[in-house]
Protein backbone atom coordinates (compact mmCIF):
# COMPACT_ATOMS: atom_id res chain seq x y z
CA UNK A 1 -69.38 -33.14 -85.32
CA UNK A 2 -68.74 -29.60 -84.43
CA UNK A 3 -65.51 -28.41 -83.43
CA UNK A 4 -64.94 -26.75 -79.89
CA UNK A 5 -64.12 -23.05 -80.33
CA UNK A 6 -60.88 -22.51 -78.14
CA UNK A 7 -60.49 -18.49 -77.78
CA UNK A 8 -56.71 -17.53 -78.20
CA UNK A 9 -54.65 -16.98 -74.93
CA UNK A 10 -54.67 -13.09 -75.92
CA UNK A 11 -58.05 -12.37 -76.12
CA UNK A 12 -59.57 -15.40 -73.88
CA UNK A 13 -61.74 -13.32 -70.69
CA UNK A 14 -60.24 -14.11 -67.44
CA UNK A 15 -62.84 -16.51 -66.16
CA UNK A 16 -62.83 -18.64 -68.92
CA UNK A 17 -60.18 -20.70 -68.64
CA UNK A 18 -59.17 -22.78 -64.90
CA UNK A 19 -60.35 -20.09 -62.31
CA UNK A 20 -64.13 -20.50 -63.99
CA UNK A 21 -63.54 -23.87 -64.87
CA UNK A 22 -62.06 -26.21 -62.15
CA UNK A 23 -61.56 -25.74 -58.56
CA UNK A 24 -58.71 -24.64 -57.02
CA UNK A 25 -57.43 -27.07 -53.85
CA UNK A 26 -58.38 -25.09 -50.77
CA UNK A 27 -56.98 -28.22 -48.08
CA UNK A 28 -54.24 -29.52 -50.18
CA UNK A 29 -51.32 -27.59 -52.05
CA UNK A 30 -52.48 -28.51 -55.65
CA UNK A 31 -50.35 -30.71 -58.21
CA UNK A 32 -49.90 -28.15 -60.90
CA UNK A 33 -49.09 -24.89 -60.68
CA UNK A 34 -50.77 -21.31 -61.37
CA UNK A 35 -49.59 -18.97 -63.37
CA UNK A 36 -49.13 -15.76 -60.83
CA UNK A 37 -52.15 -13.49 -62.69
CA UNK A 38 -54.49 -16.53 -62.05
CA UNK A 39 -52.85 -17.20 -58.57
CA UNK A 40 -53.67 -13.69 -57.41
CA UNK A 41 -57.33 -13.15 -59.14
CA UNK A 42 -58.58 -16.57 -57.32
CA UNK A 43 -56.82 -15.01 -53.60
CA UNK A 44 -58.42 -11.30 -54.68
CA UNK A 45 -61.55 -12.40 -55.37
CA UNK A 46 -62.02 -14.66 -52.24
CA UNK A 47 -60.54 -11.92 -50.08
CA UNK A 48 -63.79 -9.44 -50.90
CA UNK A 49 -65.39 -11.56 -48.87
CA UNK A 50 -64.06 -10.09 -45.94
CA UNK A 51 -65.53 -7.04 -44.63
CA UNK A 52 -64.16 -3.23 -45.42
CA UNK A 53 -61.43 -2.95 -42.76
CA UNK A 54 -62.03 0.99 -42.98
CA UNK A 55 -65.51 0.60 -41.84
CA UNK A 56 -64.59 -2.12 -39.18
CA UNK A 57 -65.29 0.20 -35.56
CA UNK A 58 -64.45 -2.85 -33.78
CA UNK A 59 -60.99 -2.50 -33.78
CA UNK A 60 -58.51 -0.62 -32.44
CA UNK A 61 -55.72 -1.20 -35.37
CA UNK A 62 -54.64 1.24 -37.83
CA UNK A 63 -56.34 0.62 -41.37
CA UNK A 64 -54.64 3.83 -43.59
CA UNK A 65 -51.54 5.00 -43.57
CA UNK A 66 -49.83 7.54 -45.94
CA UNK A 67 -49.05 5.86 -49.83
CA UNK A 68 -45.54 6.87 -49.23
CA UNK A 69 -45.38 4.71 -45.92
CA UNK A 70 -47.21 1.82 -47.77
CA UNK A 71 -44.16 2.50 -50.20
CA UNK A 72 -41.52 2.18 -48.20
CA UNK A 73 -42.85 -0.38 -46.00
CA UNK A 74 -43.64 -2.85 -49.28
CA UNK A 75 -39.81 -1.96 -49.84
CA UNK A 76 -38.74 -3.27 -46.66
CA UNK A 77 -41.11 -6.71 -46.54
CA UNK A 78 -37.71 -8.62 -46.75
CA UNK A 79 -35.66 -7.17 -44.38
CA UNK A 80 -35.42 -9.32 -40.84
CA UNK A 81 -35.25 -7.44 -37.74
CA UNK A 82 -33.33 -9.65 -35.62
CA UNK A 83 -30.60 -9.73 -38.12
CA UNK A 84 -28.72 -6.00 -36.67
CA UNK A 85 -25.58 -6.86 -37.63
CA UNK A 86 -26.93 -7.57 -41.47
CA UNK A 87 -29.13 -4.71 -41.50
CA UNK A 88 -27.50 -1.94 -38.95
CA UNK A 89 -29.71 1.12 -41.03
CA UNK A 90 -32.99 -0.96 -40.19
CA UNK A 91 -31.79 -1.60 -36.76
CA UNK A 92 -30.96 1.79 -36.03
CA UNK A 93 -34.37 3.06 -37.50
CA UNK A 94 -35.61 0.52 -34.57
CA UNK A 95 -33.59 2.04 -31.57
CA UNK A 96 -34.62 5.86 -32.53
CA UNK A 97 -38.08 4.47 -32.44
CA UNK A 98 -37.55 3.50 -29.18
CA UNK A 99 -35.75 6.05 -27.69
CA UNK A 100 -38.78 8.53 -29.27
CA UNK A 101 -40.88 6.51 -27.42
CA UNK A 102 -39.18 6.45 -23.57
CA UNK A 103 -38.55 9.73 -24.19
CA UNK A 104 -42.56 10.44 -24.85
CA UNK A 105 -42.82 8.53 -21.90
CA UNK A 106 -40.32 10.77 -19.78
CA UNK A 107 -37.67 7.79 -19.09
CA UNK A 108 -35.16 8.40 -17.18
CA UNK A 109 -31.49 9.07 -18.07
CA UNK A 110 -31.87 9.96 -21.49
CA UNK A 111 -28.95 11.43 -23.41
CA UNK A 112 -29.14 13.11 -26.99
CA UNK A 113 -25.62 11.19 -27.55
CA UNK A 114 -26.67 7.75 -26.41
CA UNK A 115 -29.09 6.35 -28.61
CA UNK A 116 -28.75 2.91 -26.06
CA UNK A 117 -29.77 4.92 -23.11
CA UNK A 118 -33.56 3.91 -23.71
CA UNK A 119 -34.45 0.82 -22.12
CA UNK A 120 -37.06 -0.82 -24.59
CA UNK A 121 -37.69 -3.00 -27.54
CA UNK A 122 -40.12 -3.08 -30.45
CA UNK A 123 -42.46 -6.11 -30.55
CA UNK A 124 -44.94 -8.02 -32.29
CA UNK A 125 -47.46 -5.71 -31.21
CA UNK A 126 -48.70 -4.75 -27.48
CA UNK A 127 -48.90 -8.83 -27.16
CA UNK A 128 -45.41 -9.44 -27.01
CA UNK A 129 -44.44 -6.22 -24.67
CA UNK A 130 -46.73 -7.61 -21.92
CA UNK A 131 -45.14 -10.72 -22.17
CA UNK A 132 -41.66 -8.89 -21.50
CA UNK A 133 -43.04 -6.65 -18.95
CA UNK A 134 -44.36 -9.20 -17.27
CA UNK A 135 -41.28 -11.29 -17.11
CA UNK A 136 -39.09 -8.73 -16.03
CA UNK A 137 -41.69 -8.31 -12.86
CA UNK A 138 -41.66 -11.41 -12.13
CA UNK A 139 -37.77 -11.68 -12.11
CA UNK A 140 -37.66 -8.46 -9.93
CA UNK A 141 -39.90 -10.21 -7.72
CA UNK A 142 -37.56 -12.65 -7.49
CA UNK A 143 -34.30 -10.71 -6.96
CA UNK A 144 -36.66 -8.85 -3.90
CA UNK A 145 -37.39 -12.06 -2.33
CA UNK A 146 -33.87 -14.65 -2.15
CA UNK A 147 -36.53 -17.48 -0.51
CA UNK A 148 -39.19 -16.98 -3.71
CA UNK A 149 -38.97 -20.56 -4.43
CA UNK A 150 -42.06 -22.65 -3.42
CA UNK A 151 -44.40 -19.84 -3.47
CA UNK A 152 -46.07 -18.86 -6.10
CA UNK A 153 -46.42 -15.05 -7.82
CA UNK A 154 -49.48 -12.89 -8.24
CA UNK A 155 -50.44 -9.85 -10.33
CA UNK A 156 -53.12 -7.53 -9.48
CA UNK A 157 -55.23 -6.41 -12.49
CA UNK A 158 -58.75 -5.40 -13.20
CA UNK A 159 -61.02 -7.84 -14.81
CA UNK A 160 -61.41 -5.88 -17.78
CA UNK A 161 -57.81 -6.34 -18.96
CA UNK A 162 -56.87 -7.71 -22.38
CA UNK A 163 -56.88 -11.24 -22.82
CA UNK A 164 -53.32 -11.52 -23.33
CA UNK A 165 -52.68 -10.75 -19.60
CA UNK A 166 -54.83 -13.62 -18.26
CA UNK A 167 -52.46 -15.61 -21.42
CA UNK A 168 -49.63 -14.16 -19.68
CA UNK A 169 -50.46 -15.42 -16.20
CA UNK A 170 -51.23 -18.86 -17.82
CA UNK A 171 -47.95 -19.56 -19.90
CA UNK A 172 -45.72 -18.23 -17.09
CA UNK A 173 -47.65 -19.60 -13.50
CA UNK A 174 -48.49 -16.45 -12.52
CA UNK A 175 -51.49 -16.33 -9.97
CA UNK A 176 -54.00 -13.10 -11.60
CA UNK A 177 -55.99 -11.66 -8.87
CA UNK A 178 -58.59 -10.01 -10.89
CA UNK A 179 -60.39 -6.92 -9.41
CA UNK A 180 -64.65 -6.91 -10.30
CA UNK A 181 -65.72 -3.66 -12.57
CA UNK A 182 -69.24 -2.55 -10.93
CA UNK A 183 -72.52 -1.67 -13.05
CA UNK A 184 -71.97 1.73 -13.18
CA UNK A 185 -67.83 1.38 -12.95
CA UNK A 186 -65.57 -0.12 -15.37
CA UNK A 187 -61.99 0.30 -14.33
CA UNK A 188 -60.29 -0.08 -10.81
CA UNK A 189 -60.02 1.62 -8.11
CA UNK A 190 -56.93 2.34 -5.21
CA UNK A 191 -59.08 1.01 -2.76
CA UNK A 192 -59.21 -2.27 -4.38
CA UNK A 193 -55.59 -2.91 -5.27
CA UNK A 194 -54.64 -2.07 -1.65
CA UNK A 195 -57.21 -4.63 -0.75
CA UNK A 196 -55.36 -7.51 -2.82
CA UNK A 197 -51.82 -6.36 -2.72
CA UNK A 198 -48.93 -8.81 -0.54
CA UNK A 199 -45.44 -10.25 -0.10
CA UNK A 200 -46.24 -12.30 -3.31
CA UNK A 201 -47.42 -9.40 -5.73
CA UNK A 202 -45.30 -9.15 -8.65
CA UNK A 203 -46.59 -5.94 -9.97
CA UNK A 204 -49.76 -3.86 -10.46
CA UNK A 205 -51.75 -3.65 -13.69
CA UNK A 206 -53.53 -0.34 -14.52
CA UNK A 207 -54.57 0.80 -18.29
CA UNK A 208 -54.59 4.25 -19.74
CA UNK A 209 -57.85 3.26 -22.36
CA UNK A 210 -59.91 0.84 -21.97
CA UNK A 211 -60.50 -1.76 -24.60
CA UNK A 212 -64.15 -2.03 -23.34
CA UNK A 213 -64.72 1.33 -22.52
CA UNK A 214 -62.01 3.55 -23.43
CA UNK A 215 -61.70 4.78 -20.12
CA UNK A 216 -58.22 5.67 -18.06
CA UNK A 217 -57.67 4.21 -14.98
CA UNK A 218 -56.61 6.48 -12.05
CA UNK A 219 -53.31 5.62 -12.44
CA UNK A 220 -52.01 8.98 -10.29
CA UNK A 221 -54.08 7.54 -7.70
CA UNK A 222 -52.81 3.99 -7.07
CA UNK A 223 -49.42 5.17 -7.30
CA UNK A 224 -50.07 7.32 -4.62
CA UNK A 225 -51.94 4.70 -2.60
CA UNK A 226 -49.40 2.06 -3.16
CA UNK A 227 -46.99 4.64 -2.00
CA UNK A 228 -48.29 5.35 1.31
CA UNK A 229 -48.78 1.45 1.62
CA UNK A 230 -44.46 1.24 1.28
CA UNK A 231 -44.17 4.16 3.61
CA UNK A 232 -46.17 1.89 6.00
CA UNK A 233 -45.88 -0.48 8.50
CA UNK A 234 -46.05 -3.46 5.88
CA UNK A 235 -43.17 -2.00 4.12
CA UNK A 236 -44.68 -3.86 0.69
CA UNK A 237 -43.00 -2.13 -2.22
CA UNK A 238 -45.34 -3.09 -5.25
CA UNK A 239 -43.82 -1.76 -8.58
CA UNK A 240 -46.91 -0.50 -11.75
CA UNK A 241 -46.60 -1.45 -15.17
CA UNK A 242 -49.24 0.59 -17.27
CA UNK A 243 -50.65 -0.89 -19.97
CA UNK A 244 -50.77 1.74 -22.32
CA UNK A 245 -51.52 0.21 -25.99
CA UNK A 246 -54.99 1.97 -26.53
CA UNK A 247 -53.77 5.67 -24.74
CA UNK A 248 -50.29 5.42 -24.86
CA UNK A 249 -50.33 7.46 -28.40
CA UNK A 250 -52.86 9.44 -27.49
CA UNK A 251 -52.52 11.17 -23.49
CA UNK A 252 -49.27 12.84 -24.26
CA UNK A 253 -50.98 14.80 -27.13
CA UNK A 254 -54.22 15.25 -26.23
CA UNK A 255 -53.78 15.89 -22.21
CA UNK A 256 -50.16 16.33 -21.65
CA UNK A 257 -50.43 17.60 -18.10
CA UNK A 258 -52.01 14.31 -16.91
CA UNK A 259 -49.52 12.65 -15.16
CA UNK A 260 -49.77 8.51 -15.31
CA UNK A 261 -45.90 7.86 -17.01
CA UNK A 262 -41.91 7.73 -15.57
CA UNK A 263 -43.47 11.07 -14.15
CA UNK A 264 -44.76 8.82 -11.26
CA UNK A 265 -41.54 7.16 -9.64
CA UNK A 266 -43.65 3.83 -9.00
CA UNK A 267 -44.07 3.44 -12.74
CA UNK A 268 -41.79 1.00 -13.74
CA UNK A 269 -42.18 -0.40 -17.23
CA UNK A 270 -44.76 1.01 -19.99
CA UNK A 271 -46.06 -1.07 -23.15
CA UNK A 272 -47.62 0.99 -26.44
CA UNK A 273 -49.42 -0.22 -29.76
CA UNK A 274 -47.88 1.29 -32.77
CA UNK A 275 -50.08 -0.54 -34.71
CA UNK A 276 -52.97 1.14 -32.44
CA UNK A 277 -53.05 5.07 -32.16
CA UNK A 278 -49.30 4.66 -33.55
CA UNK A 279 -51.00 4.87 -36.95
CA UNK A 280 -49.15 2.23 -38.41
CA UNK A 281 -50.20 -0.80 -39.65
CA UNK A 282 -50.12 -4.15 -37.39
CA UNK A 283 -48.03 -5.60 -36.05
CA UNK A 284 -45.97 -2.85 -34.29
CA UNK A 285 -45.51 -2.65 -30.11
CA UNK A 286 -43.21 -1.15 -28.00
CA UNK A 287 -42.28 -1.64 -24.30
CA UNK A 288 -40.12 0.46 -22.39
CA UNK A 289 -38.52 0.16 -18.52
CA UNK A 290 -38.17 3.24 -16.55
CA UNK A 291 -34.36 2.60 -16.51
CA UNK A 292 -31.92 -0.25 -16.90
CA UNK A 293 -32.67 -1.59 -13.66
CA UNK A 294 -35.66 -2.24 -13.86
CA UNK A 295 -35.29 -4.79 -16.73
CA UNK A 296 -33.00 -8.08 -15.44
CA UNK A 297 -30.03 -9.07 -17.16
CA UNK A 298 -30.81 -12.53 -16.50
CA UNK A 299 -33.54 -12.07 -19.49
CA UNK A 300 -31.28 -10.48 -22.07
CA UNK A 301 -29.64 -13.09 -24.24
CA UNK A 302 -27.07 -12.77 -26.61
CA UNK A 303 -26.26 -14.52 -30.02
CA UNK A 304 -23.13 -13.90 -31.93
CA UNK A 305 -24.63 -16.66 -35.18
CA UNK A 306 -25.93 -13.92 -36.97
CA UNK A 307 -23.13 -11.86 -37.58
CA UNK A 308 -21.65 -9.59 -34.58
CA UNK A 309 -22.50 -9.77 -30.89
CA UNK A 310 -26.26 -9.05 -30.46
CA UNK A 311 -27.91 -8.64 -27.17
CA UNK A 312 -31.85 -10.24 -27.43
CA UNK A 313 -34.96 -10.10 -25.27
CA UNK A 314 -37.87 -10.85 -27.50
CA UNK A 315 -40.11 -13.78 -27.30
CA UNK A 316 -40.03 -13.99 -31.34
CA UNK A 317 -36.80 -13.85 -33.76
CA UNK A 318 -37.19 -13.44 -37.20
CA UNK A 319 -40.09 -10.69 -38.12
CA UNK A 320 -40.30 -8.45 -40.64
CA UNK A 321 -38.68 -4.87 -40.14
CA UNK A 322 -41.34 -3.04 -41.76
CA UNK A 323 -43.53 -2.50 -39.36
CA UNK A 324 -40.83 -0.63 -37.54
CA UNK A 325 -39.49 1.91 -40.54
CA UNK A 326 -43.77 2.47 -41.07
CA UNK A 327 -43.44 3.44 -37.21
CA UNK A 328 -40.21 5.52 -37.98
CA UNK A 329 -41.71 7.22 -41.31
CA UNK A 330 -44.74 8.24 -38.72
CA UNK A 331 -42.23 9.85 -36.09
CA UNK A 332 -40.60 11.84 -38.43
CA UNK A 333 -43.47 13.03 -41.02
CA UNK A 334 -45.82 13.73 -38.11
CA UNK A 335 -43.58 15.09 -35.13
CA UNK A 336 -45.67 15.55 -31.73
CA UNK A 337 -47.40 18.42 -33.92
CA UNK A 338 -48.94 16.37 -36.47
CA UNK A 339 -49.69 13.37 -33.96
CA UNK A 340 -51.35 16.28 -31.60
CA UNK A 341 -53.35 17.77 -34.82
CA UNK A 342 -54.21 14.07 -35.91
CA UNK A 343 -55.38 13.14 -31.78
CA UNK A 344 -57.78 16.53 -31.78
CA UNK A 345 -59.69 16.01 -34.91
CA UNK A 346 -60.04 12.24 -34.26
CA UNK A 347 -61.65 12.99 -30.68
CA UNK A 348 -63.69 15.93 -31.93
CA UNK A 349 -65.29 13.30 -34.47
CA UNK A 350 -65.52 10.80 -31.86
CA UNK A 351 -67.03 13.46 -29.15
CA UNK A 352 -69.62 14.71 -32.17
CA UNK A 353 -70.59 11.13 -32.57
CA UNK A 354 -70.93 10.84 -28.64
CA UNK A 355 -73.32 13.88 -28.66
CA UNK A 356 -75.40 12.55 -31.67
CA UNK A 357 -75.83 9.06 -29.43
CA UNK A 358 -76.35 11.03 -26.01
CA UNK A 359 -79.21 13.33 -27.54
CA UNK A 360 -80.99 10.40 -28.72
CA UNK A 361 -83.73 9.23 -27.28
CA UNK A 362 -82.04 5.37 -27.47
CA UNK A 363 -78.93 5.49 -25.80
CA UNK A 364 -77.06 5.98 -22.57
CA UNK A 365 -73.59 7.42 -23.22
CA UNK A 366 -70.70 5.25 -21.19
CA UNK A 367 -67.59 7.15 -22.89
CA UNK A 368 -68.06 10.44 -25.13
CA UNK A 369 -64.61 10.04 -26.89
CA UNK A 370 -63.18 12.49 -24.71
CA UNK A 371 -60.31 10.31 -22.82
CA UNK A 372 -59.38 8.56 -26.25
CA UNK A 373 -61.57 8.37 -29.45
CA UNK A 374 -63.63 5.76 -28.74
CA UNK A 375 -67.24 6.38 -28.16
CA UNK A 376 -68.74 3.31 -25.63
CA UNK A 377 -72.64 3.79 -24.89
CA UNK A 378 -75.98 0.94 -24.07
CA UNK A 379 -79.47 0.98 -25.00
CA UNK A 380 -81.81 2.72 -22.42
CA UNK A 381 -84.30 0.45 -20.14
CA UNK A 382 -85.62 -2.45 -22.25
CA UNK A 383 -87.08 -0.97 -26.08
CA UNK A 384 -87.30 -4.79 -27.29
CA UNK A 385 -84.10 -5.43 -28.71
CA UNK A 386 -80.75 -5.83 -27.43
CA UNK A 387 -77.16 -4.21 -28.49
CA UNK A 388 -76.42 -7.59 -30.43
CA UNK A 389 -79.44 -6.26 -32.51
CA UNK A 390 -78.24 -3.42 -32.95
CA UNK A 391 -74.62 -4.68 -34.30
CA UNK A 392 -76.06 -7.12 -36.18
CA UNK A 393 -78.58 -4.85 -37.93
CA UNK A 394 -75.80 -2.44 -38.63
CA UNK A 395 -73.78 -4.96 -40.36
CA UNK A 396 -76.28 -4.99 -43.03
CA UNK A 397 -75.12 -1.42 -43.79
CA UNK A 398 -71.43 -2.54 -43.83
CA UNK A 399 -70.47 -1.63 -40.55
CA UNK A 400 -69.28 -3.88 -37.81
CA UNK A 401 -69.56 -2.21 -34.40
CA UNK A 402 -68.81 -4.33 -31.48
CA UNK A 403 -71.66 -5.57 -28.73
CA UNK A 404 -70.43 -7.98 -25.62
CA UNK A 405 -70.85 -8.12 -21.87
CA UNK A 406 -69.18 -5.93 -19.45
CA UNK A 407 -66.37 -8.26 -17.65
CA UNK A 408 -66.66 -9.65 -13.91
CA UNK A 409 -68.77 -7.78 -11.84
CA UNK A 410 -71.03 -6.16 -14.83
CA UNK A 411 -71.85 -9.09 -16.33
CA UNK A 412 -75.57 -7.91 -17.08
CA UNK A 413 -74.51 -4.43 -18.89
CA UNK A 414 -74.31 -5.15 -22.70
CA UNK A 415 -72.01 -2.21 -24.85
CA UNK A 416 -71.82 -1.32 -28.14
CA UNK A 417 -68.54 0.51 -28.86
CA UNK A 418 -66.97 2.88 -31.67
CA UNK A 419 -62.69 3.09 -32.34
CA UNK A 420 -62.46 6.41 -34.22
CA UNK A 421 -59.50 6.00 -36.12
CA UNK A 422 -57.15 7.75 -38.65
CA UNK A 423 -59.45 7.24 -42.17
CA UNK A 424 -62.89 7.43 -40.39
CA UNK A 425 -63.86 11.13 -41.38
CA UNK A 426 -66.80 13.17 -40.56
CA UNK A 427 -68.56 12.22 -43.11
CA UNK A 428 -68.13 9.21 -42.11
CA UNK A 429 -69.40 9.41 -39.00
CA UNK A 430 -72.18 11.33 -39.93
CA UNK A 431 -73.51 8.36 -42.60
CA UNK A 432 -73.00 6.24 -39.37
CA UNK A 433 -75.62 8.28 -37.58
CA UNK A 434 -77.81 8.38 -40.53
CA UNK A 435 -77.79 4.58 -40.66
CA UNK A 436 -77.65 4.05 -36.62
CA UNK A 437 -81.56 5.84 -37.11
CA UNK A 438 -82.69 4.46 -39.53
CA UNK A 439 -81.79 0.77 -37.54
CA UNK A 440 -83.29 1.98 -34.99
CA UNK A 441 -86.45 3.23 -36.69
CA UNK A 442 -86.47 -0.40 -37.88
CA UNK A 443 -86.21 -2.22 -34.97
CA UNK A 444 -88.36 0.28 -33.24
CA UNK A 445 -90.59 -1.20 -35.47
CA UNK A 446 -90.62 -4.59 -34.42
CA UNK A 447 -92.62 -6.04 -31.52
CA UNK A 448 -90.45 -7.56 -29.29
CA UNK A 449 -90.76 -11.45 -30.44
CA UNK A 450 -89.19 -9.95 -34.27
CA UNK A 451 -92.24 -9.47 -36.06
CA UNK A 452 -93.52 -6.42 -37.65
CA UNK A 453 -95.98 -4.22 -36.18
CA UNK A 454 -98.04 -4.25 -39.32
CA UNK A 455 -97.69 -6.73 -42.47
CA UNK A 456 -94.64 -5.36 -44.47
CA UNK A 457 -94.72 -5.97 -48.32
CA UNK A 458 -92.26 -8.27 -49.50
CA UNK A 459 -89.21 -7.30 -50.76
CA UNK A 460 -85.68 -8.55 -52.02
């Protein structure tokens, strides 16, 4: 008989021994343990199945952030937010970045001295803050109206709002009056919030950036309209909450005299992504009231278990404080100079990429990157493919670029849509081009049932 070589531990490859060998328990925690080097190759190895988050133009998330952030934040993994009274520096870190933030936002009553004078809290992303927001509108609503019980709430909104408003009006019996886009519109219009508007309307929905589009709503101009509608005979004072988590980072530095914040007195509570055009990694959010009045006492709660007496209005407790000192280290490395130089050359890529697509002989342009960096565009008349073609196509290439449907009202306009984010350089862009022709040159190729004009040769 011949004896089984057994390599020693020192020199034995790494697949060799239990990770090549036997499989690791993927619905059950496994009887024995790993030994953390084998632990980590089997979760590294499974994890490059996942697509490059860097060339994922789907989302709207930050996906690089300086090493030194990425330092400091892996330093801070273990620290929990909601414990202040444990961890006062981390908790301070989170009330400058909220004060940074109203004050971005032109709040009112903000004092140098009094970092508490900013009405706000960070989140679990923009999520959370629209929960919040929403809350506190309804519970104005009900402070405005003492015989609120037995009818029931409404909030006016567009149809193309983010699904976690139509989650919001679910979990909290809210009644969401959705406003229809058009085929050639995609946000809302005055006109139509004025048209759905009453006694019962908790608040008004608009969004500075799109997340189909990338567009602003006219938020100057439903202020106004809703103004002249409390001036009026109904006397219906409707209060806006903007949902800002696409723009909010990105209007005050790259077209500060637009006007759609505190600046507008009807604007009373503002939600933000950090995680989004924030540049820091998820999850980070941010909501802020235009003053203490405008968020209820009634919803603040306070716990004295933890150590000290600690007001609370979040829907979670314990997170991670990270996210928030990545959001500080931001603030201070970048200052509104660096976030303004950062905003510029992300739209000029994303309004070079819009000019490549409008030139073309393919594509209709919906958003040139202008507004915000994100670049939203369709195929023109009917070339024998759809958008999901397209995206699909381009995934061969590595890249994952969004196609859907256009919500209520453009139901038959299909989009294909690129976030141009922090880590997505020209040169990236430009091998997007390259590879959005030659996809096209391929499919172009194709008769309409997927064949080939002519017999291809095979090939691997």
């Amino acid at each position: 008989m011949s004896r089984r070589h057994k390599p020693a531990p020192h020199i034995a490859p790494a697949y060799t021994g239990r990770l090549a060998m036997a499989p690791v328990p993927s619905l059950r925690m496994p009887e024995e343990c790993l030994d953390p080097q084998s632990a980590y190759r089997f979760i590294h190895d499974e994890l490059m199945l996942d697509g490059s988050s860097r060339l994922n133009l789907a989302t709207f998330v930050t996906t690089w952030m300086d090493p030194e952030a990425e330092k400091l934040m892996a330093e801070t993994f273990d620290k929990n937010m909601i414990d202040k009274d444990e961890y006062p520096a981390t908790a301070a870190i989170e009330q400058r970045c909220v004060c940074m933030v109203a004050d971005l936002f032109h709040a009112e009553d903000l004092r140098d001295d009094e970092p508490a004078s900013a009405v706000g809290v960070s989140t679990i992303g923009s999520s959370e803050a629209v929960m919040l927001a929403g809350l506190a509108l309804k519970w104005r609503w009900r402070q405005r109206n003492e015989n609120w019980k037995g009818r029931t709430p409404n909030l006016v909104m567009g149809a193309n709002v983010q699904v976690v408003w139509e989650k919001f009006c679910r979990y909290f019996d809210i009644e969401p009056r959705y406003l229809p886009m058009a085929e050639d519109r995609y946000v809302i219009t005055a006109e139509q919030v004025l048209e759905h508007v009453d006694e019962d309307t908790i608040g008004v929905v608009a969004i500075l950036g799109t997340t189909y589009t990338g567009e602003l709503e006219p938020i100057g101009e439903i202020c106004a309209a809703l103004d002249e509608l409390a001036a009026g005979s109904r006397k219906l004072d409707i209060p806006v909450h903007v949902d800002a988590a696409s723009g909010g980072f990105v209007v005050p530095f790259l077209h500060p005299d637009l006007v759609w914040d505190f600046r507008l007195p009807r604007v009373v509570s503002i939600n933000v992504s950090g995680h989004k055009y924030g540049l820091t990694y998820p999850g980070i959010g941010f909501v802020v009231w235009r003053s203490a009045e405008h968020l209820p006492e009634e919803l603040v709660f306070r716990v004295n278990y933890l150590g000290g007496d600690m007001p609370t209005f979040t829907l979670n407790f314990s997170r991670p404080g990270n996210q928030v000192v990545g959001q500080y280290y931001n603030f201070l490395r970048l200052g509104r100079a660096g976030y303004t130089q950062v905003m510029q050359c992300l739209s000029q890529t994303a309004r070079w990429l819009g000019d490549q697509l409008r030139d073309s002989e393919h594509f209709e342009l919906i958003t040139d990157g202008s507004a915000i960096p994100v670049v939203s565009f369709r195929l023109k008349g009917d070339p024998g493919y759809t958008e999901f073609d397209v995206s699909q196509a381009l995934r061969g290439y590595g890249w994952q670029v969004p196609a859907y449907t256009m919500p209520e009202g453009a139901e038959n306009v299909s989009v294909l849509r690129v976030v141009v984010r922090e880590g997505f350089s020209t040169d990236l862009a430009r091998a997007l081009r390259d590879d959005i022709v030659t996809v096209l040159g391929h499919l172009d190729a194709l008769k309409p049932d997927g064949r080939f004009d002519e017999i291809q040769p095979f090939a691997h």
